[in-house]
Protein backbone atom coordinates (compact mmCIF):
# COMPACT_ATOMS: atom_id res chain seq x y z
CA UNK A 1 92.92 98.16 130.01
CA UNK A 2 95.66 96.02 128.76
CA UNK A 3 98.89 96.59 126.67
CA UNK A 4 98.60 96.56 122.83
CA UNK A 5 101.57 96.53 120.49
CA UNK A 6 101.74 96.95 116.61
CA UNK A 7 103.90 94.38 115.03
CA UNK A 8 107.18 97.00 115.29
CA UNK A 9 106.56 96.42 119.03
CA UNK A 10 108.17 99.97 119.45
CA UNK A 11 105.71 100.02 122.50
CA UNK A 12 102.92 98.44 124.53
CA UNK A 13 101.13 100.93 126.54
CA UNK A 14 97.27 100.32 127.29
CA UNK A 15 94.03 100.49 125.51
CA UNK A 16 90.73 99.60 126.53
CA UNK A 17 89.66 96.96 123.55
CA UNK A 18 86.20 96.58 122.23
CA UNK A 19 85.48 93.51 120.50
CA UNK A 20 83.01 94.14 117.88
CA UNK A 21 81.26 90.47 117.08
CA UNK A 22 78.34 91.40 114.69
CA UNK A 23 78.19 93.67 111.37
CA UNK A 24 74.67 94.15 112.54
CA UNK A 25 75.72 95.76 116.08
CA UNK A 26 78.37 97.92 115.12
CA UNK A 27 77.08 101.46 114.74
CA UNK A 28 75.38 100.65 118.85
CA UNK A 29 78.97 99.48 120.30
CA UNK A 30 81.19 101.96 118.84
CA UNK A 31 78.83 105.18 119.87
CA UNK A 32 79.94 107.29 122.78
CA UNK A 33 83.55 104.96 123.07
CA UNK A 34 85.60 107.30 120.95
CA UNK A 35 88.14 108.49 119.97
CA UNK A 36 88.58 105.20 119.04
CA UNK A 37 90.25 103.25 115.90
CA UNK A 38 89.74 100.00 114.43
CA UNK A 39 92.49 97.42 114.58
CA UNK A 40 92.18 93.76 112.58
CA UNK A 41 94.95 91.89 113.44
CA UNK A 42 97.84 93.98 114.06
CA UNK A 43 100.22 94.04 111.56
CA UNK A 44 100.88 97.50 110.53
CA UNK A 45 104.70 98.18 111.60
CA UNK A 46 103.76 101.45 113.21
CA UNK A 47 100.88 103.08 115.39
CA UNK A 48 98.18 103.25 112.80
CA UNK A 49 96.47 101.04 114.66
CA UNK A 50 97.24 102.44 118.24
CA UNK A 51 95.43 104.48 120.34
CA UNK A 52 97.13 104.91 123.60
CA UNK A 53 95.34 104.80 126.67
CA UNK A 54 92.19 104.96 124.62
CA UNK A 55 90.24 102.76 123.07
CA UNK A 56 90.62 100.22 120.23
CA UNK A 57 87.72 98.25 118.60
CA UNK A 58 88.80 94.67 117.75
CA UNK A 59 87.06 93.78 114.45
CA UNK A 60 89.17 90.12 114.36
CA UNK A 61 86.00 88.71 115.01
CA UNK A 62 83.90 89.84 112.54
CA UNK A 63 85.54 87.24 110.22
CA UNK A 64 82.18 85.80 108.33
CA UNK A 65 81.55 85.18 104.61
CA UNK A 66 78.48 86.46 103.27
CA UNK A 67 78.03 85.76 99.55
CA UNK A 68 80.30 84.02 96.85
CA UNK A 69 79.74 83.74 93.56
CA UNK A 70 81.59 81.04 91.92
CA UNK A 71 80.82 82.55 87.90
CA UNK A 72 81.98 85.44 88.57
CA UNK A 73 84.55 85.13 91.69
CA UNK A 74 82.61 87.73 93.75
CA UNK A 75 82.88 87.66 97.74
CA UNK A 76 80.91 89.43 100.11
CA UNK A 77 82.98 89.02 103.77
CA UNK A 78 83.52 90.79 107.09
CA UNK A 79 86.29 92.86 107.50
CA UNK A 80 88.01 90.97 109.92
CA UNK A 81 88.54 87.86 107.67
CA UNK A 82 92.30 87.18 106.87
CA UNK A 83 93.38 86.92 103.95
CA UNK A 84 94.77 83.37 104.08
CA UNK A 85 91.62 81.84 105.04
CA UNK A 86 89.84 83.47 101.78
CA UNK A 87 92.95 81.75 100.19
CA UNK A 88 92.75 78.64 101.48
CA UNK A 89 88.88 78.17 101.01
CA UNK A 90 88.81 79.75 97.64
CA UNK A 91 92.16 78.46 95.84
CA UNK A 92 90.80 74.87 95.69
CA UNK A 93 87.66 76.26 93.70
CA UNK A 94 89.72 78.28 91.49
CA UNK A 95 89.87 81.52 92.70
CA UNK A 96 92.09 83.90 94.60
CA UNK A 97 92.78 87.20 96.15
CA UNK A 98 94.22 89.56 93.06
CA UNK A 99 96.78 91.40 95.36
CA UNK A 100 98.32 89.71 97.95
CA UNK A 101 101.26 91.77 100.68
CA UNK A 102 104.27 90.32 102.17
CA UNK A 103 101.94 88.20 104.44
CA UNK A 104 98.41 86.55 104.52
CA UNK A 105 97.96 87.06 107.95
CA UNK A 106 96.09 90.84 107.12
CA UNK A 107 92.57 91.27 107.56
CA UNK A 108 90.43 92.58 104.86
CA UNK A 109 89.73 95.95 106.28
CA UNK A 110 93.44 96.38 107.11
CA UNK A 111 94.48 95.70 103.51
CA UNK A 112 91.68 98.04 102.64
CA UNK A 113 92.93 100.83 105.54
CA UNK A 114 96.29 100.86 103.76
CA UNK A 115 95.66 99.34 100.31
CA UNK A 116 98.25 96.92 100.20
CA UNK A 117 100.47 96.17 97.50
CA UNK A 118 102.31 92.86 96.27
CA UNK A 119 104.66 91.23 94.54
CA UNK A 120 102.47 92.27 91.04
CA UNK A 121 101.69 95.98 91.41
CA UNK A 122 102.83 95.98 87.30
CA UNK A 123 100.21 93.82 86.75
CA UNK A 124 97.06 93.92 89.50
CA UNK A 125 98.25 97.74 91.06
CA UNK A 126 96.39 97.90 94.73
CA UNK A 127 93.88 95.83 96.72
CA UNK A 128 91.72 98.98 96.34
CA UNK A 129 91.42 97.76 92.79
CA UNK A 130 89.94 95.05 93.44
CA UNK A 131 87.45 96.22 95.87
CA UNK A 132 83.54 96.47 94.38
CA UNK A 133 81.91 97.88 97.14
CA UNK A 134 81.96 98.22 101.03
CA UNK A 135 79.58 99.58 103.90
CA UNK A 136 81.14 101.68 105.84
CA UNK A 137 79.95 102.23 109.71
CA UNK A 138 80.20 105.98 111.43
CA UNK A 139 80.43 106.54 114.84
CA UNK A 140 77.38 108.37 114.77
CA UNK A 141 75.46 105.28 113.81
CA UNK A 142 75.44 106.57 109.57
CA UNK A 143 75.82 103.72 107.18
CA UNK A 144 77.90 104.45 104.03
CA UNK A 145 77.91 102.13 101.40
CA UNK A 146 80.25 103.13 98.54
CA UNK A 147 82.28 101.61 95.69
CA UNK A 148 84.47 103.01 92.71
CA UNK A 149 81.07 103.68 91.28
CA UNK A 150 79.11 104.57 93.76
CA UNK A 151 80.07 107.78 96.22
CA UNK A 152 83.23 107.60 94.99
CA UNK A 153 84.38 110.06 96.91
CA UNK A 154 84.18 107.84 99.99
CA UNK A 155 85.42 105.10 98.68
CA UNK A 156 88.67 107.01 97.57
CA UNK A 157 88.82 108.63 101.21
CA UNK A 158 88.34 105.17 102.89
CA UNK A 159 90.62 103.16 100.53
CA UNK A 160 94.39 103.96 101.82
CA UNK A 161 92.71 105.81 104.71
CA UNK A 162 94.35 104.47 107.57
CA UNK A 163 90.73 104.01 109.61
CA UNK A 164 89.97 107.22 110.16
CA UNK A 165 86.72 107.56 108.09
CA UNK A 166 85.03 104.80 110.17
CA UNK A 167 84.61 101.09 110.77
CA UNK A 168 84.68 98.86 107.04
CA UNK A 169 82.00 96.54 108.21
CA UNK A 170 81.93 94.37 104.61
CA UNK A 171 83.89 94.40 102.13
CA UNK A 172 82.58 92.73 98.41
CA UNK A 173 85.79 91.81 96.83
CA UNK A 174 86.47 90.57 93.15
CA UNK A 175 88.91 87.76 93.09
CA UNK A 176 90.77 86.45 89.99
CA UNK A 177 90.89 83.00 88.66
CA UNK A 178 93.77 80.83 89.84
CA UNK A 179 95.51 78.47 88.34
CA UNK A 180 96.86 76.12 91.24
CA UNK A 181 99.33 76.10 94.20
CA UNK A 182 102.52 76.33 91.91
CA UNK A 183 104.50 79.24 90.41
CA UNK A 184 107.69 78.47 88.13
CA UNK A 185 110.19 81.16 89.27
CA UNK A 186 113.54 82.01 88.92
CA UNK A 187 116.53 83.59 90.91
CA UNK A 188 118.49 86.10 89.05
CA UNK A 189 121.72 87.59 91.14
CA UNK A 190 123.02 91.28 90.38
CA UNK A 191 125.97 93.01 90.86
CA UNK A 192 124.57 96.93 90.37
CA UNK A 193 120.88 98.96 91.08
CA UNK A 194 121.60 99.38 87.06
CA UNK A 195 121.34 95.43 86.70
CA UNK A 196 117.87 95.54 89.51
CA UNK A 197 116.48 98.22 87.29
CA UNK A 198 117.08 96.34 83.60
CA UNK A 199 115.82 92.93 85.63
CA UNK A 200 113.13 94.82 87.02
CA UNK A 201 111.86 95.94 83.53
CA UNK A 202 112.77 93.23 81.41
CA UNK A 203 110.45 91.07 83.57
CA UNK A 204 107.20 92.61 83.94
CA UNK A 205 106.14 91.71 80.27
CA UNK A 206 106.09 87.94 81.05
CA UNK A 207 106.37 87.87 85.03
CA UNK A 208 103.27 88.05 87.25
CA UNK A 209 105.48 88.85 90.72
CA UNK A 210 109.02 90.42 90.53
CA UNK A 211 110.92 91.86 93.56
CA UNK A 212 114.12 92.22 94.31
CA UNK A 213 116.02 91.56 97.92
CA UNK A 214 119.59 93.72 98.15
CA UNK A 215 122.73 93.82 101.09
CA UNK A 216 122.36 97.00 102.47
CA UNK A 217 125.50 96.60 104.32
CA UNK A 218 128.07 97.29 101.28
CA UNK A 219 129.48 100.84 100.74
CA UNK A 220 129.38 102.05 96.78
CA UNK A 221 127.96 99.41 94.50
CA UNK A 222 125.21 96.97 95.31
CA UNK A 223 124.57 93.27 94.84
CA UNK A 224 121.57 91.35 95.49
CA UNK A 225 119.06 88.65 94.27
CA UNK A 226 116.31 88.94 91.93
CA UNK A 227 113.25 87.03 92.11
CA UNK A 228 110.47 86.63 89.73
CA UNK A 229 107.16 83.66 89.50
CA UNK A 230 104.55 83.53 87.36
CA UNK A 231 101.49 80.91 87.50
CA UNK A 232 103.19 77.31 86.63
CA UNK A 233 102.30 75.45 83.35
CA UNK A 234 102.45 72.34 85.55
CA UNK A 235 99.56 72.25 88.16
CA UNK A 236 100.15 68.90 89.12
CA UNK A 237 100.76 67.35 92.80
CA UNK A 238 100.17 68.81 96.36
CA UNK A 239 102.32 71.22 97.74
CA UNK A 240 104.08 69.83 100.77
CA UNK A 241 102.90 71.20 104.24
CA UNK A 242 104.55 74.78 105.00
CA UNK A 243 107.32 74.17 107.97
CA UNK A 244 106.21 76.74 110.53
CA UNK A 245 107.83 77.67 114.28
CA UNK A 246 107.45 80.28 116.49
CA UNK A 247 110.35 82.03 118.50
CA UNK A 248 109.09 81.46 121.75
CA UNK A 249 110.72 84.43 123.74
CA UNK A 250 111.49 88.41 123.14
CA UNK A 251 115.75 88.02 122.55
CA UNK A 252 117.18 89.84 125.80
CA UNK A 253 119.47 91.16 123.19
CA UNK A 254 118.02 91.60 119.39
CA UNK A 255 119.66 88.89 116.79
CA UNK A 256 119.88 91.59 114.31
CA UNK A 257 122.94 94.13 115.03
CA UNK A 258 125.84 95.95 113.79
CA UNK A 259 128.22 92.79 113.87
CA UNK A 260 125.37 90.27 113.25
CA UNK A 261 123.96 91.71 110.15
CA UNK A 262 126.66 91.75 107.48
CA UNK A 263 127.00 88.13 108.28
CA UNK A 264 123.88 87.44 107.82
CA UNK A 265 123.58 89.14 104.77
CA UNK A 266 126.70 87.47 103.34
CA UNK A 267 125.35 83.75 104.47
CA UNK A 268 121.85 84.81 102.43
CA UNK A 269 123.12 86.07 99.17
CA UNK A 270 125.75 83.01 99.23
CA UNK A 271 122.82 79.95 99.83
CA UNK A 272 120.66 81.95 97.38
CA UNK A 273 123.33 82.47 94.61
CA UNK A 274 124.16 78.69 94.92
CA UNK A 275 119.95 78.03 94.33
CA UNK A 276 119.68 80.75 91.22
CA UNK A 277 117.87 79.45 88.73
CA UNK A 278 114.45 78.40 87.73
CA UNK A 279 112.37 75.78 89.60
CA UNK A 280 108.87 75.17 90.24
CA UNK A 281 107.54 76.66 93.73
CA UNK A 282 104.59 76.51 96.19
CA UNK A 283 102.81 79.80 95.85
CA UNK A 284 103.02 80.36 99.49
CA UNK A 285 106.83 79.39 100.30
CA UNK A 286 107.42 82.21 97.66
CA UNK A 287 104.83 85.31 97.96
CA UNK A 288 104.98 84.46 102.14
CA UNK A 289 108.06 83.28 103.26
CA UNK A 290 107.66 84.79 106.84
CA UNK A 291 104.69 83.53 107.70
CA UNK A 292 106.47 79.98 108.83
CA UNK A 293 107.94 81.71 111.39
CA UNK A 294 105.46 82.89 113.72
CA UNK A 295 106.28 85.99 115.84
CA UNK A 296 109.44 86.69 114.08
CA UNK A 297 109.43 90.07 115.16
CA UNK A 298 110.63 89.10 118.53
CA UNK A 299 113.78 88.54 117.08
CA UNK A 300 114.60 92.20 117.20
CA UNK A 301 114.73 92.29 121.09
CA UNK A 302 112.71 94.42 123.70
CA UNK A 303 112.87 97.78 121.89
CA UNK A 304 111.55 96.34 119.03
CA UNK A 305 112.15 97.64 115.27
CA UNK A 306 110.90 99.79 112.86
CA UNK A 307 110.56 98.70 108.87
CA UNK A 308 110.85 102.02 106.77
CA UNK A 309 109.47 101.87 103.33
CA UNK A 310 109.94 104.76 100.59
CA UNK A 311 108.73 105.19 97.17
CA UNK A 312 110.35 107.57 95.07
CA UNK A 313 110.10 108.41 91.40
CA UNK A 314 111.72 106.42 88.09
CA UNK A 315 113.44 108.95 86.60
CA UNK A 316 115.26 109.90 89.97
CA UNK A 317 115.16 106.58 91.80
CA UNK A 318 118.73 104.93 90.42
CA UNK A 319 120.27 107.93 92.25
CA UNK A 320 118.09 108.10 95.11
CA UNK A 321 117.98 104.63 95.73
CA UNK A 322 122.24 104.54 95.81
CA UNK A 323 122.11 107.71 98.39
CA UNK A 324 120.04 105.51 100.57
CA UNK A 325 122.19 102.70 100.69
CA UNK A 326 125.02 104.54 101.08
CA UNK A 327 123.55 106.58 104.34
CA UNK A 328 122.33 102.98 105.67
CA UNK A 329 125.70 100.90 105.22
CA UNK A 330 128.12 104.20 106.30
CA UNK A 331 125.10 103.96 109.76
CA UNK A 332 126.24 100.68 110.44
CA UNK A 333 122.88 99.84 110.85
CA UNK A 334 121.92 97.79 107.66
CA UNK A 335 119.24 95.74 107.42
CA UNK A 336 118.77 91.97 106.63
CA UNK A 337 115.23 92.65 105.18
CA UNK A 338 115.72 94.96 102.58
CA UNK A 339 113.17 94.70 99.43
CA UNK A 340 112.91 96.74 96.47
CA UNK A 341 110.55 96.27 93.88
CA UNK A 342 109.45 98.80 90.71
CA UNK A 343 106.13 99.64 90.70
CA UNK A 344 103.57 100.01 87.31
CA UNK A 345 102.02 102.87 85.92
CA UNK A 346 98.78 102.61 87.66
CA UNK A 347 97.66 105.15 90.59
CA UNK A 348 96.02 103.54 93.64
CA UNK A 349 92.59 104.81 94.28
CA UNK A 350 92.81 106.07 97.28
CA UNK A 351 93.70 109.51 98.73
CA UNK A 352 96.33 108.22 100.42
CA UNK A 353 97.17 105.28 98.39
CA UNK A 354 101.50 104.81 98.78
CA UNK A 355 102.42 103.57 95.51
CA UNK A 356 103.44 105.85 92.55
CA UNK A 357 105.61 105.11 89.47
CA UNK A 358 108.51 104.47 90.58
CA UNK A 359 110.61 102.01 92.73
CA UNK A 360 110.06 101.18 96.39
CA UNK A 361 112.62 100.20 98.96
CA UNK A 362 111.69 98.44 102.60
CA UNK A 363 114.70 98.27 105.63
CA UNK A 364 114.30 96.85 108.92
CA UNK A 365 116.43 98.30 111.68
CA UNK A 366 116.44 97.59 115.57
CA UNK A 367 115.39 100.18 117.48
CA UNK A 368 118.93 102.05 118.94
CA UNK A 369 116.82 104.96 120.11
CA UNK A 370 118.57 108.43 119.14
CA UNK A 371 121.22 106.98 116.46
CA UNK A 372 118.20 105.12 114.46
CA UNK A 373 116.07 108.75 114.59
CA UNK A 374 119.27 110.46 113.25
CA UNK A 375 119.38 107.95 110.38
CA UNK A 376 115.89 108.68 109.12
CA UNK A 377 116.16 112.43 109.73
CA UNK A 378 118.84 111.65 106.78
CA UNK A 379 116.93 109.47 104.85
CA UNK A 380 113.75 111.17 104.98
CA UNK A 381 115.77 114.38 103.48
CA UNK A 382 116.96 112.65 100.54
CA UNK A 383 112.99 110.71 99.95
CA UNK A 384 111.20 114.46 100.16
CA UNK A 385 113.88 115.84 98.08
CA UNK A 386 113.81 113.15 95.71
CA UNK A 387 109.71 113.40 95.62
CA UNK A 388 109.24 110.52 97.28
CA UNK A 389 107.13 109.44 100.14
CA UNK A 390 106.34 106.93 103.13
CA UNK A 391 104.40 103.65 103.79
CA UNK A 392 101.74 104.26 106.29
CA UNK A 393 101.40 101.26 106.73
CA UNK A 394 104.89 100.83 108.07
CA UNK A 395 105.84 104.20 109.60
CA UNK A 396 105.58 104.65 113.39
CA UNK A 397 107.79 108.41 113.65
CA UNK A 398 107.39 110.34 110.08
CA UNK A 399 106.75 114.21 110.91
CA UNK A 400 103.62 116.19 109.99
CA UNK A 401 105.91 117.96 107.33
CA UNK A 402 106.65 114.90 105.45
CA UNK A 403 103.44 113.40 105.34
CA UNK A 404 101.88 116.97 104.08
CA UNK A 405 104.60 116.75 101.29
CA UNK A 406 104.30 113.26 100.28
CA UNK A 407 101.02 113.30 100.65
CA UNK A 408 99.29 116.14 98.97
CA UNK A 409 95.81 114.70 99.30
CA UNK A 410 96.03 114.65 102.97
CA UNK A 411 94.16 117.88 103.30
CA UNK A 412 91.19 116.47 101.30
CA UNK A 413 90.75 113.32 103.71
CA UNK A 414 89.31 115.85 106.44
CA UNK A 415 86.33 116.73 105.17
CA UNK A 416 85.43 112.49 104.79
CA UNK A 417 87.06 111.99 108.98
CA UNK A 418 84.70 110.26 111.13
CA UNK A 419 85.40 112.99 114.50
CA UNK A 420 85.17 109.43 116.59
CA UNK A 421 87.68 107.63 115.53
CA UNK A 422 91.50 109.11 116.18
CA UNK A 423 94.95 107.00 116.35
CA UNK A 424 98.40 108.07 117.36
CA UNK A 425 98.84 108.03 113.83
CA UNK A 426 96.27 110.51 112.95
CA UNK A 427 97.32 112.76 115.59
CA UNK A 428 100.86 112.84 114.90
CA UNK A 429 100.28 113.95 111.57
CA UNK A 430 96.99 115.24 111.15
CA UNK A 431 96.74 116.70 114.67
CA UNK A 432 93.69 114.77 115.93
């Protein structure tokens, strides 16, 4: 056995891991190990991917194309295939991944697991849209292959299903044409949540990727920056070479604290505020500007962190959104990273697809132990009573009682679970 973190790094107690190699071999390595989960490359926040002292099977390795078809942009890959190397082989022919998250480093079958969202939900909604077909593999050696149009029922329970229907051995994908490496975007600052919200809407008519970063550490009303791209009329040139380090080390004593932050949030909105404005961009530097730093989550120190993400409805988000921020900044634990972005009308596919209508909001706070669980006890009481819900994706601590209420189609995933496969997730709020 050896330790295993999720990117929070909230722990790092052992597994037993189980590198799976070949589509073809699957259903004969994973029999008789469970309860096990599948884990790509570990970048859910929480324990989704965890299964302490059990076993976890590794699918980073199954990381093969299959099939592309360059008339229509339709991929056939592995589910262990990240998402920047379909990027980088497919860009230069035209072609690209329709929804992209916060990062490329994702695998396929983790953007599937938790059907990601970007930067253009208004415009693309979920990966799971975007998703033609996949063969799923039980535990009991039964291959399902399904799609939006064929057992749809599996495909809905798989898509947004956190692993626990089985192992996504291929995925067929449809990607969208794309232009070239450049976006033209903008920086907007605002002084209110009112000014986010008109931003918000006035640009998703003509902007492909809108979001919004805010300081969290103000009492009463907000300011922030607003950021929008779209595909750039001028294609021309070669991006320069992203400038990437690594922290080397786990901080003895997280970066990010009570005395830290509000500096740090001041210093950002100031260099930003100076740069507002439109300019042309390399679509990387702007959709992924974490991914030059490489294990930036060490920066939070030896308890790690947890990012907590929340979707609540439009018509009661302006108020819900304020209640938040005030709980957070009155904490003294604000957070540097804190995104919100408005999502479109459309309804992921999945059963337990996260976005809705409505506007999303993602904070990052250092683990503090008991005074950062007495914060989301607070938060999580204004997100239920606002109708709201969680990111699986991201959570690591949400109770049984808040998942069942923000996610009413929880119930319905049982009937499609694979009984060998079980995370800490799935136990802490589905009880197995």
């Amino acid at each position: 056995m050896r330790p295993v973190s999720s990117w929070g790094r909230l722990s790092a107690a052992p597994h037993t891991v189980v590198e799976l190699v070949d589509v073809a071999e699957i259903a004969s390595r994973v029999r008789g190990e469970g309860p096990a989960i599948a884990r790509g490359h570990g970048r859910s926040y929480g324990d989704s991917c965890l299964n302490p002292g059990g076993t976890l099977w590794s699918t980073a390795k199954l990381d093969r194309l299959h099939a592309f078809d360059p008339a229509t942009g339709r991929l056939v890959c592995e589910s262990g295939v990240l998402l920047r190397d379909i990027q980088r082989l497919m860009a230069p022919r035209g072609w690209g991944l329709p929804v992209l998250p916060g990062t490329q480093l994702v695998s396929v079958g983790g953007a599937i697991a938790n059907d990601v969202h970007g930067k253009n939900h208004h415009k693309a909604g979920t990966f799971g849209d975007h998703v033609r077909r996949l063969r799923l593999v039980r535990t009991d050696g039964e291959i399902v292959d399904c799609g939006p149009d064929q057992r749809a029922d599996w495909f809905a329970a798989t898509v947004g299903g956190i692993g626990l229907t089985g192992i996504v051995a291929t995925a067929e994908l449809q990607l969208c044409p794309m232009a070239g490496p450049w976006l033209d975007t903008e920086i907007v600052p605002y002084q209110s949540l009112d000014a986010f919200l008109t931003l918000a809407d006035e640009s998703e008519a003509s902007w492909e990727h809108t979001v919004g970063w805010l300081d969290s550490t103000r009492r009463g009303e907000v300011r922030g920056l607003f950021l929008r791209a779209r595909p750039a009329e001028d294609q021309s040139g070669v991006p320069p070479p992203v400038r990437s380090f690594s922290v080397p080390v786990t901080l003895p004593i997280g970066l990010f604290n009570r005395l830290s932050i509000p500096a740090f949030n001041a210093l950002y909105y100031a260099v930003h505020q100076r740069r507002a404005g439109r300019r042309r961009r390399a679509f990387d530097s702007f959709l992924f500007p974490l991914d030059g730093i490489g294990d930036w989550n060490r920066l939070y120190g030896p308890r790690g962190f947890y990012q907590y993400q929340f979707v609540v409805p439009r018509p009661v988000a302006r108020a819900a959104l304020q209640e938040v921020l005030d709980i957070v900044a009155a904490s003294g634990q604000g957070s540097f990273l804190s995104v919100a972005k408005t999502f479109g009308e459309r309804v992921g596919r999945g059963l337990l697809s996260f976005p809705m209508p409505g506007v999303t909001l993602s904070l990052d706070f250092a683990n503090q132990g008991a005074p950062t669980e007495a914060l989301f006890e607070r938060l999580d009481t204004v997100v239920r009573h606002a109708g709201g819900r969680l990111y699986l994706a991201k959570d690591a601590r949400m109770s049984s009682a808040m998942f069942e209420a923000g996610y009413p189609n929880g119930a319905e995933l049982r009937r499609f679970r694979d009984p060998g496969v079980s995370s800490a997730m799935s136990r802490r709020l589905l009880g197995s």
